[in-house]
Protein backbone atom coordinates (compact mmCIF):
# COMPACT_ATOMS: atom_id res chain seq x y z
CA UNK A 1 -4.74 8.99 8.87
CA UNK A 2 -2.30 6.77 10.79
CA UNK A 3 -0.24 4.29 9.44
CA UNK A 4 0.72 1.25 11.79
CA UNK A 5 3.72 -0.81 11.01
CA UNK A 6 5.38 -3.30 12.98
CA UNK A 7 9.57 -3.97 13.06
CA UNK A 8 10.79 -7.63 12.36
CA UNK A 9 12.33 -9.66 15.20
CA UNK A 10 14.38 -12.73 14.91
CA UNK A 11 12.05 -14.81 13.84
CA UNK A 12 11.15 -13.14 10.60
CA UNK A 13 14.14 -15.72 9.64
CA UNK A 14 11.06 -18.39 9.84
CA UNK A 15 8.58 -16.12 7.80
CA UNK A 16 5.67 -17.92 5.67
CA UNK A 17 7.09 -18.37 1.93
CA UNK A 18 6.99 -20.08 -0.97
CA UNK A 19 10.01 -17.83 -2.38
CA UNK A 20 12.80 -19.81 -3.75
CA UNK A 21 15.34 -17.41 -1.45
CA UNK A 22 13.27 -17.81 1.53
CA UNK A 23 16.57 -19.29 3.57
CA UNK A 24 18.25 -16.75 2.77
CA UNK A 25 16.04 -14.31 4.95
CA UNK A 26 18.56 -12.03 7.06
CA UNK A 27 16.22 -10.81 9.92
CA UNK A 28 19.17 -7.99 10.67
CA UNK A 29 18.66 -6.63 7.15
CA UNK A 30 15.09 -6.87 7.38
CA UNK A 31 15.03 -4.66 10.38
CA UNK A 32 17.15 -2.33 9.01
CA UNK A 33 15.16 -2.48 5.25
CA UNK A 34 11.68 -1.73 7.68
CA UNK A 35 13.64 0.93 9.51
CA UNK A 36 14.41 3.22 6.42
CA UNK A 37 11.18 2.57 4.90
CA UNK A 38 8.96 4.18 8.16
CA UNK A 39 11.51 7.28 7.55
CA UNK A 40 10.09 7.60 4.33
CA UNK A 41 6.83 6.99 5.63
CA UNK A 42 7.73 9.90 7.85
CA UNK A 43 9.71 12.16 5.33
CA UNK A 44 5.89 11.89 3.56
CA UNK A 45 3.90 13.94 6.57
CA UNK A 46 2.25 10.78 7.31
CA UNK A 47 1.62 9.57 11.31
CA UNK A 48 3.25 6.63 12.45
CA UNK A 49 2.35 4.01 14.63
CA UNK A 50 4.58 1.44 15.83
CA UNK A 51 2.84 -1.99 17.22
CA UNK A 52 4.11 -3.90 20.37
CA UNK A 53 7.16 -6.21 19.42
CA UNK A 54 6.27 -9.48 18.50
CA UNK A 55 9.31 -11.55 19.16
CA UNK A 56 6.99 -14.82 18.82
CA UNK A 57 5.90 -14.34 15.65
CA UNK A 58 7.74 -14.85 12.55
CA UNK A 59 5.27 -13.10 9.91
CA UNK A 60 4.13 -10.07 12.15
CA UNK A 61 5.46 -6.79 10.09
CA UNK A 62 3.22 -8.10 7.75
CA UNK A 63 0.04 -5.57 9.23
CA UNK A 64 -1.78 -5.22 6.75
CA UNK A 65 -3.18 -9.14 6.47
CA UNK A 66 -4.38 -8.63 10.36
CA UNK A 67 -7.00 -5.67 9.54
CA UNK A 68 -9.06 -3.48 7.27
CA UNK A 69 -10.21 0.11 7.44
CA UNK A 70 -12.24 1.75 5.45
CA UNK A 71 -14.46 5.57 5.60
CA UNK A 72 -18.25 5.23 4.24
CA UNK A 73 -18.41 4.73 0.94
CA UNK A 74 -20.30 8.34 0.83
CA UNK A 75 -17.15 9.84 2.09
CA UNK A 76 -14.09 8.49 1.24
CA UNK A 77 -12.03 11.32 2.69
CA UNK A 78 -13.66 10.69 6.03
CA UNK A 79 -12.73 8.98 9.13
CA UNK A 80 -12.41 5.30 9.15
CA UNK A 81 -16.78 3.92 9.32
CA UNK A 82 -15.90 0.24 9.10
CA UNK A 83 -12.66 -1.85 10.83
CA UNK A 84 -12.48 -5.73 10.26
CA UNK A 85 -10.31 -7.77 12.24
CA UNK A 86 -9.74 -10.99 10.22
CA UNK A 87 -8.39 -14.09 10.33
CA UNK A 88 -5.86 -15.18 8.97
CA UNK A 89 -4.92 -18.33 6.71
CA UNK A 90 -2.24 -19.71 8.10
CA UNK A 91 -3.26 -20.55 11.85
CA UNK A 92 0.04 -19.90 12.98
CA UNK A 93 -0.84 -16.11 12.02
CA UNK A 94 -3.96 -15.83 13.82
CA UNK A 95 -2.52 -14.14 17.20
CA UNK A 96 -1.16 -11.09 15.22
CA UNK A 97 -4.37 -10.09 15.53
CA UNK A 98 -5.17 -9.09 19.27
CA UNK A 99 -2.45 -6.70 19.00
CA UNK A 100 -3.78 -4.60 16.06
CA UNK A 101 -6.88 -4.85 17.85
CA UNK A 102 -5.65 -3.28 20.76
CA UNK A 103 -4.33 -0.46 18.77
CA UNK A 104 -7.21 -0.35 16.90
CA UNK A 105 -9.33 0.29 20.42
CA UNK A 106 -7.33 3.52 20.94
CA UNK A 107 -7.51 4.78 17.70
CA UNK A 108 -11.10 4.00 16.62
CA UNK A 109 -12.76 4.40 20.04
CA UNK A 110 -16.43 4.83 18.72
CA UNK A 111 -15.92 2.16 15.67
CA UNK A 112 -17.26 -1.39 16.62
CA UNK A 113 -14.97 -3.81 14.94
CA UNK A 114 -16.51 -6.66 12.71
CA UNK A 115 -14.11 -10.21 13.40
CA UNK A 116 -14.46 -12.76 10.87
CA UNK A 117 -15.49 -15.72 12.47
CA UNK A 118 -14.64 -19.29 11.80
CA UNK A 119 -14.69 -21.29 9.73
CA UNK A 120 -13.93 -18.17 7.51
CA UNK A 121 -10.09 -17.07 6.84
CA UNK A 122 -9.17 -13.72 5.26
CA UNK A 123 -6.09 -12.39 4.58
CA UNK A 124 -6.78 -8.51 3.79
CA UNK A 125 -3.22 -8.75 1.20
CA UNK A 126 -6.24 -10.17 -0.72
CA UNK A 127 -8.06 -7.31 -0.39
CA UNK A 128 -7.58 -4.76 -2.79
CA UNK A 129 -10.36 -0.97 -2.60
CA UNK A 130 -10.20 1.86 -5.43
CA UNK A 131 -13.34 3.91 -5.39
CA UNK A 132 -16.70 2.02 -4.12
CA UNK A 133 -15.25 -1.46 -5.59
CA UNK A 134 -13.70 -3.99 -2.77
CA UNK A 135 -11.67 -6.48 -4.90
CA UNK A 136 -11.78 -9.79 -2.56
CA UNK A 137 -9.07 -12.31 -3.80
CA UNK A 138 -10.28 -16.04 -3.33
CA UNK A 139 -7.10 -17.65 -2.56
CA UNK A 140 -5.08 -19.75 -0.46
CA UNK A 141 -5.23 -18.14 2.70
CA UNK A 142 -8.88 -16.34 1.90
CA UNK A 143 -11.63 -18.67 1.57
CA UNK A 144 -14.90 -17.94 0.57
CA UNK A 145 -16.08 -17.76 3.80
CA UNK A 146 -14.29 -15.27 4.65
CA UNK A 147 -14.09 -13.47 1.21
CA UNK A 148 -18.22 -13.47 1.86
CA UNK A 149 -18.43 -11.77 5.48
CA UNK A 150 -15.97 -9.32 4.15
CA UNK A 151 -18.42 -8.70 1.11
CA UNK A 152 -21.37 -8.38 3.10
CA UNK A 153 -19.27 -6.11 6.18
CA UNK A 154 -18.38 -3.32 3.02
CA UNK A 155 -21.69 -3.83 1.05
CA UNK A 156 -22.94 -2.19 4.23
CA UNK A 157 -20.72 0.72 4.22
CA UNK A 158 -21.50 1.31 0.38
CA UNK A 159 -19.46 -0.82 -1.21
CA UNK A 160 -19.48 -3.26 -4.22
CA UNK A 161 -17.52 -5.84 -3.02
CA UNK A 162 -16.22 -8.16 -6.23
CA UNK A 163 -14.97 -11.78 -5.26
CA UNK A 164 -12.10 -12.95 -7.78
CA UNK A 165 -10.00 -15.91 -8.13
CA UNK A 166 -6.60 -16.08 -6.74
CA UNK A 167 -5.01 -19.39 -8.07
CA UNK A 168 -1.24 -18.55 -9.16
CA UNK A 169 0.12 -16.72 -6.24
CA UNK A 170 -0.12 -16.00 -2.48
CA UNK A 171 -2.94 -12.83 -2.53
CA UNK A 172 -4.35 -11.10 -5.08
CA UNK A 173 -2.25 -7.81 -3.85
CA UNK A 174 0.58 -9.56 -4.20
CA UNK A 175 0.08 -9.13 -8.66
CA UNK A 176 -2.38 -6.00 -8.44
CA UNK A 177 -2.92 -2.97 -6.50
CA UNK A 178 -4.97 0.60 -6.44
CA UNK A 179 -2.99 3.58 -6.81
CA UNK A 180 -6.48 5.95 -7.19
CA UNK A 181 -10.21 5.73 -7.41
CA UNK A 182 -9.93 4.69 -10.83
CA UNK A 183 -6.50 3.65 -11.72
CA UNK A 184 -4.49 0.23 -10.60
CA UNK A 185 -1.23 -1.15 -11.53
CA UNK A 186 -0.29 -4.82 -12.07
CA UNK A 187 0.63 -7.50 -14.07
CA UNK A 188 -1.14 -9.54 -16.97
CA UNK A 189 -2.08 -12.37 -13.81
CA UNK A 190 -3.49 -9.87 -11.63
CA UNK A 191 -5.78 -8.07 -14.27
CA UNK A 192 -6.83 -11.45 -15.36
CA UNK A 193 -8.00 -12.17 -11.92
CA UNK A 194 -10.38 -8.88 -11.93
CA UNK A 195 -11.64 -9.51 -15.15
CA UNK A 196 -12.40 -13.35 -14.35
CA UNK A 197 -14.42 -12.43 -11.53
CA UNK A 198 -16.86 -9.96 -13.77
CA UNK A 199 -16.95 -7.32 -16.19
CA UNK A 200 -17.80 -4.57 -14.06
CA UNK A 201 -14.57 -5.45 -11.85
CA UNK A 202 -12.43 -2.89 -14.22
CA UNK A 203 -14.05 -1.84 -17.32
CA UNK A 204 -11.87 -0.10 -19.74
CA UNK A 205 -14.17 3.01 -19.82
CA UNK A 206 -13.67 3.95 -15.84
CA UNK A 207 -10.56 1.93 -14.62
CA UNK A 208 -7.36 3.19 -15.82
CA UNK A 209 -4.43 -0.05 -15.83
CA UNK A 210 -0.96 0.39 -15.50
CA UNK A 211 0.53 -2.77 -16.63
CA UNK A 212 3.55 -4.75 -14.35
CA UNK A 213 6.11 -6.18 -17.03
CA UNK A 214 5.82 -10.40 -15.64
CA UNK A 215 9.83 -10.12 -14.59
CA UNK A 216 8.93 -7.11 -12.09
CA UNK A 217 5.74 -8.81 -10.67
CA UNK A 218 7.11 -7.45 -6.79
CA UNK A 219 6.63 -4.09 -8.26
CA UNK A 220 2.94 -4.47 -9.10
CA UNK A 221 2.74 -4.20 -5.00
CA UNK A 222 2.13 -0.56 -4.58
CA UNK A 223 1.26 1.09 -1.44
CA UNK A 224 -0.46 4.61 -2.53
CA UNK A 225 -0.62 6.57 0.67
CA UNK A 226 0.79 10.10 1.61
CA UNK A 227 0.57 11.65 -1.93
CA UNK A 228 3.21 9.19 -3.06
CA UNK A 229 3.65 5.05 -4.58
CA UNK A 230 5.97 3.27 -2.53
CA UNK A 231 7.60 1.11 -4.64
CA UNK A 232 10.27 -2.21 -3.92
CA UNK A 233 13.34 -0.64 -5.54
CA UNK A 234 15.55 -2.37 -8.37
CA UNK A 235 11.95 -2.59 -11.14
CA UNK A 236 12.90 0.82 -13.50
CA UNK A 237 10.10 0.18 -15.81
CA UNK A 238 7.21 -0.36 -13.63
CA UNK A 239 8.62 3.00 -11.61
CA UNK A 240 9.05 4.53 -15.22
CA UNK A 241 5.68 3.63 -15.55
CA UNK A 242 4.24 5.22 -12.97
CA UNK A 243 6.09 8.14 -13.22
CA UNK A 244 4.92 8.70 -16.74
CA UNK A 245 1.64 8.61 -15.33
CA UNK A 246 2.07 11.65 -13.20
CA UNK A 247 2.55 9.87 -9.49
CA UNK A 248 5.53 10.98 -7.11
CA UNK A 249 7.42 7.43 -6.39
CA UNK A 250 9.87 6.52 -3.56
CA UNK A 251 11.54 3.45 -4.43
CA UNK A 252 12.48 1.42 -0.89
CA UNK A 253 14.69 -1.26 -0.74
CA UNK A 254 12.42 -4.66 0.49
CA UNK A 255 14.38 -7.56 -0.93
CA UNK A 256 14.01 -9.07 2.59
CA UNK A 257 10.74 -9.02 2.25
CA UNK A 258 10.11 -10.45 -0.81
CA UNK A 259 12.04 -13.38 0.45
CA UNK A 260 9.11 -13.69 2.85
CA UNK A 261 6.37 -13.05 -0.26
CA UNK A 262 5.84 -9.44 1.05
CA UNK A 263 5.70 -6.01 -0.01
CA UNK A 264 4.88 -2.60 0.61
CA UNK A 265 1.31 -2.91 1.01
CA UNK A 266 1.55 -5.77 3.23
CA UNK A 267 3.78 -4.09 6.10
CA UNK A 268 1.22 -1.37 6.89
CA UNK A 269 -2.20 -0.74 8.29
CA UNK A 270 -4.16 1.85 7.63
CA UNK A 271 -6.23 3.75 9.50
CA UNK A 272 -8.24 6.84 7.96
């Protein structure tokens, strides 16, 4: 597995948000924020790859909304079978992507990538995969479109790809996230979302929910990778939470990137 991350420059100051501290982003702070959280990335065994500065473009540490990843269905410990470039949203996000697909050419040689063509956007923070289901948020910056060549790219690697509503927020990540096969954590908005979109998104009887108290919604954005949930720092209960439930949890400080509607999740890629 390989995890690909990309530092802030400068212009993170200009970052995407509808976050009511988004002038007060410190790009400094932000560096320094993404700096200690690789080292824990690190400190967890797990192989780093750091993308190309991108002094140009204000939302770029945000990886994971550029690309998607995913092993066969039939072997979800396996090597990466599927890789979707998207595209994004917001147009001014759109050349993130030939960088992560340049990386993505060295480290998935024999994997033809599927692009999401226009008019389609995607966004894969709207993305959310725990076992064979593909959660596809509907939002903002994912249209259905997109949300639909997505759906068909994973049905074909063995997927059940589940399109849900995203009305109250930037992504669907952004209130719920996997931290297993069969268990998520989020908050009363982003379970809603799931079970708006059908039934079978996460019945009671296989999907195990760890619910996000609404005043620590940033900590519903969990990035399970390494063993370990990465967790925004400064939300004791939803940590609590977890912790109760038997995961290992490293709390990182990300206040900088919450001012920019980010989270863990949305500053990596991953690559199995």
């Amino acid at each position: 597995m390989h995890i690909l991350v990309r530092a802030p420059s400068p212009a993170f100051r200009g970052a995407l948000s509808e976050h009511p501290e988004r002038g007060l982003i410190d790009p400094e702070r932000a560096a320094r924020q993404h700096a200690a959280f690789v080292a824990e990335l690190r400190r967890a065994g797990l192989s780093v790859v750091e993308l190309p500065a991108a002094p140009e473009l204000a939302d770029a540490p945000f990886v994971s909304d550029t690309m998607l990843a995913l092993p066969h269905a039939e072997d979800p410990d396996g090597p990466a079978a599927l890789l979707v470039l998207t595209r994004p949203g917001a147009a001014s996000r759109r050349p993130e992507v030939a960088s992560v697909a340049a990386a993505m050419t060295d480290l998935l040689p024999s994997v033809e990538p599927t692009q999401i063509e226009e008019p389609g956007t995607l966004d894969a923070g709207d993305v959310v995969v725990y076992g064979r289901r593909v959660a596809i948020g509907v939002s903002g910056r994912t249209n259905i479109c997109g949300a639909g060549q997505l759906a068909l790219a994973v049905q074909l690697a063995g997927y059940r790809p589940i399109l849900c509503p995203v009305t109250d927020r930037l992504h669907l990540a952004t209130a719920v996230t996997a931290v297993g096969p069969s268990r998520l954590v989020g908050t009363r908005a982003g379970f809603a979302s799931l079970d708006r979109a059908s039934r079978e998104a996460a019945p009671a009887n296989e999907i195990e929910r760890i619910l996000v108290p609404d005043e620590e919604l940033p900590a519903a954005n969990v990035l399970a990778v390494g063993g370990r949930c990465f967790v925004a720092s400064g939300y004791p209960r939803t940590a609590a939470a977890l912790r109760a439930a038997g995961e290992v949890v490293v709390e990182v400080a990300l206040d900088e990137f919450a001012r920019a509607d980010g989270g863990p999740t949305c500053l990596v890629g991953i690559v199995p």
